[in-house]
C-alpha atoms as a PDB file:
ATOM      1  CA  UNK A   1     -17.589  16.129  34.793  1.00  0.00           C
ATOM      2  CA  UNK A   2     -19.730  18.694  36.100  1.00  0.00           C
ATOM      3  CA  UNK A   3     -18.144  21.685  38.264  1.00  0.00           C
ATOM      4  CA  UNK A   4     -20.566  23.850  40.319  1.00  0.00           C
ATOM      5  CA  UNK A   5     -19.135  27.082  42.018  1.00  0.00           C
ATOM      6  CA  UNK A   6     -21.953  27.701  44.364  1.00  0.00           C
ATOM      7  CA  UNK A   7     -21.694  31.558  44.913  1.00  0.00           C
ATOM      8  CA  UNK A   8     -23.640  35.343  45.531  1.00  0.00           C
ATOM      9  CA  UNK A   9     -21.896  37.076  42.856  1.00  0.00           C
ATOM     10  CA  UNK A  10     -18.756  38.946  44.642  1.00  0.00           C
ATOM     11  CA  UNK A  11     -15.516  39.260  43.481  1.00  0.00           C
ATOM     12  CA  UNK A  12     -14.567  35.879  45.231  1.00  0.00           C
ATOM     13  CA  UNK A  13     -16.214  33.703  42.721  1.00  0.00           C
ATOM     14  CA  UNK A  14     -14.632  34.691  39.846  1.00  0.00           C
ATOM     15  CA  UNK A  15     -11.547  34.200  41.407  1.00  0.00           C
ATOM     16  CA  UNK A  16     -12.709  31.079  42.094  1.00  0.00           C
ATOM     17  CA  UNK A  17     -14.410  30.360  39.047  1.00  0.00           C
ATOM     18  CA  UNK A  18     -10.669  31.836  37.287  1.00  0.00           C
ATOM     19  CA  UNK A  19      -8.684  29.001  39.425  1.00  0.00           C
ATOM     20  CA  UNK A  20     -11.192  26.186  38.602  1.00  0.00           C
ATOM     21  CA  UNK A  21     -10.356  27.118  34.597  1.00  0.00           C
ATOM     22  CA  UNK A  22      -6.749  27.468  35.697  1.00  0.00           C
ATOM     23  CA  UNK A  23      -6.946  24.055  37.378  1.00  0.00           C
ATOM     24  CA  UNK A  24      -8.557  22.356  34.484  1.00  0.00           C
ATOM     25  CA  UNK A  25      -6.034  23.659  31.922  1.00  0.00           C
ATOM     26  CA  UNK A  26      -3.311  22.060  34.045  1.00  0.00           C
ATOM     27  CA  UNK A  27      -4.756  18.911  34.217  1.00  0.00           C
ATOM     28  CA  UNK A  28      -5.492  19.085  30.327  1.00  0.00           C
ATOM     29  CA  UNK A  29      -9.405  18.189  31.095  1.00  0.00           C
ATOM     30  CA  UNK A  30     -12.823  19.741  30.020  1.00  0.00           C
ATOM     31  CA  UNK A  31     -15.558  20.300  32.214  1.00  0.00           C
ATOM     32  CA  UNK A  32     -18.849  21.816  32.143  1.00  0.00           C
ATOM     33  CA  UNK A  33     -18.682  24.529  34.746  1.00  0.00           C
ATOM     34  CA  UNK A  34     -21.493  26.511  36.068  1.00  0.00           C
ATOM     35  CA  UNK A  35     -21.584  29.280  38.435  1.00  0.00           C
ATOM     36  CA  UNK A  36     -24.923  28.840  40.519  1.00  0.00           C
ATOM     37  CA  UNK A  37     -26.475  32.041  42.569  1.00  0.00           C
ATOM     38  CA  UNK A  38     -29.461  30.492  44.690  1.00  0.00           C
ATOM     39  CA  UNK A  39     -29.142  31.696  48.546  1.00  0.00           C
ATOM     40  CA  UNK A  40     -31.382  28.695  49.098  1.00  0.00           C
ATOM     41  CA  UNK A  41     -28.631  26.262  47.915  1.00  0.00           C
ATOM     42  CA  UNK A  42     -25.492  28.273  49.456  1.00  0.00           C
ATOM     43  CA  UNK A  43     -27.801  27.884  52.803  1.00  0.00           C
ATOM     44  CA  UNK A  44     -28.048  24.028  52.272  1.00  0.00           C
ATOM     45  CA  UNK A  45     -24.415  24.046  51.998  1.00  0.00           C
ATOM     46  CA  UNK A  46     -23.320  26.204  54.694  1.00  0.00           C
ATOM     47  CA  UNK A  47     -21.991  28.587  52.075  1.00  0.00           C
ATOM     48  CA  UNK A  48     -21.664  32.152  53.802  1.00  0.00           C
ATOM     49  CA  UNK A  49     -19.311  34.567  52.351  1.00  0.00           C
ATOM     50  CA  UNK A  50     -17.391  32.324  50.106  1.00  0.00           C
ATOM     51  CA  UNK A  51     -17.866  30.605  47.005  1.00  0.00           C
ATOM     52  CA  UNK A  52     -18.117  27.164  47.454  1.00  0.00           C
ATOM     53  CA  UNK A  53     -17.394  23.817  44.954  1.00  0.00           C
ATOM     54  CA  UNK A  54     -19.393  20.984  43.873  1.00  0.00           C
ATOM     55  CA  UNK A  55     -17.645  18.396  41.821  1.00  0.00           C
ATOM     56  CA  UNK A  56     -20.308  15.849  40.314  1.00  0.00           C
ATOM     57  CA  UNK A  57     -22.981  16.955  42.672  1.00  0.00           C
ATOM     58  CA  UNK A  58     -20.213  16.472  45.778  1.00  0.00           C
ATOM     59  CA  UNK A  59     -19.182  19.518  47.521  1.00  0.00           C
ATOM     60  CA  UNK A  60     -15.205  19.745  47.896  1.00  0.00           C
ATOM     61  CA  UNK A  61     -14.447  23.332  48.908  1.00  0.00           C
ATOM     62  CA  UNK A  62     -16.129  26.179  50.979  1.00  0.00           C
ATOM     63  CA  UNK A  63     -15.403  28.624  53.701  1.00  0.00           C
ATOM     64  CA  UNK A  64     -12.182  29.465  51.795  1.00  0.00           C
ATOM     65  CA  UNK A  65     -10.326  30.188  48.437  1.00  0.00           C
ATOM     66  CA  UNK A  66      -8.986  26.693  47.213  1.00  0.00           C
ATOM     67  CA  UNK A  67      -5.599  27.719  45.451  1.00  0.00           C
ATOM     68  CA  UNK A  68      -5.753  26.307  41.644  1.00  0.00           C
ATOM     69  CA  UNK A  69      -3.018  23.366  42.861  1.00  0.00           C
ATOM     70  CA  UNK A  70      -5.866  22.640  45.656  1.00  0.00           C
ATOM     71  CA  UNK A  71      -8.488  22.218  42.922  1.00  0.00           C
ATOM     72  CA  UNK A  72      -6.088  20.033  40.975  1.00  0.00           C
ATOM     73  CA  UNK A  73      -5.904  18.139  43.743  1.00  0.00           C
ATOM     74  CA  UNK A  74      -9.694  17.412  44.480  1.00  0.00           C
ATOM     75  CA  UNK A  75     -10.414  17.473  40.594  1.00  0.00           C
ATOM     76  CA  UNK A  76      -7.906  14.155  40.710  1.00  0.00           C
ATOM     77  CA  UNK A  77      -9.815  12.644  43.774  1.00  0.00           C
ATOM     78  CA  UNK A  78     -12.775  12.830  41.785  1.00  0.00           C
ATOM     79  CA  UNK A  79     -11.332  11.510  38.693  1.00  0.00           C
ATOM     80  CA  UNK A  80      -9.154   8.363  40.884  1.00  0.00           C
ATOM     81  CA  UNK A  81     -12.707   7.702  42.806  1.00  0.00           C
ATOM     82  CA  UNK A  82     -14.907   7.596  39.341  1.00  0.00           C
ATOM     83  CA  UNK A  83     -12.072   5.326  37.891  1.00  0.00           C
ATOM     84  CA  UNK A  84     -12.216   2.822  40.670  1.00  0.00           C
ATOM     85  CA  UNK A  85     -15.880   1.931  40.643  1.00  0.00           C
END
């Protein structure tokens, strides 16, 4: 699994980035993470402001700050949608 955090560098994305870890070590899982800073991608996305989330190349969050138990929740969706295919 692949997390993006789509961001421009504030002090929301590592909180972000901090509650995607914190989310992961919950769930006992392992993911490659990587923080991405194009302003060409956060336009594609409608990212403005926030840090946004792309699980697998799908993007799950933006416009707000997900709480860790919120990530848990779409890092599970993921997980329950790659298991039934």
């Amino acid at each position: 699994m692949t997390i993006e955090i789509l961001c421009s560098g504030c002090d929301n994305c590592e909180i972000v980035l901090g509650r995607v870890c914190q989310a992961l070590s919950d769930l006992n899982l392992e993911a490659e993470i990587v923080s991405i800073y194009d302003p060409i991608r956060l336009a594609e996305n409608h990212i403005y402001g926030q840090a946004g989330v792309v699980i697998d190349g799908h993007l799950v969050n933006s416009g707000d700050q997900a709480t860790s138990l919120e990530l848990k929740h779409l890092i599970n969706e993921k997980l329950n949608h790659l298991a039934a295919e």
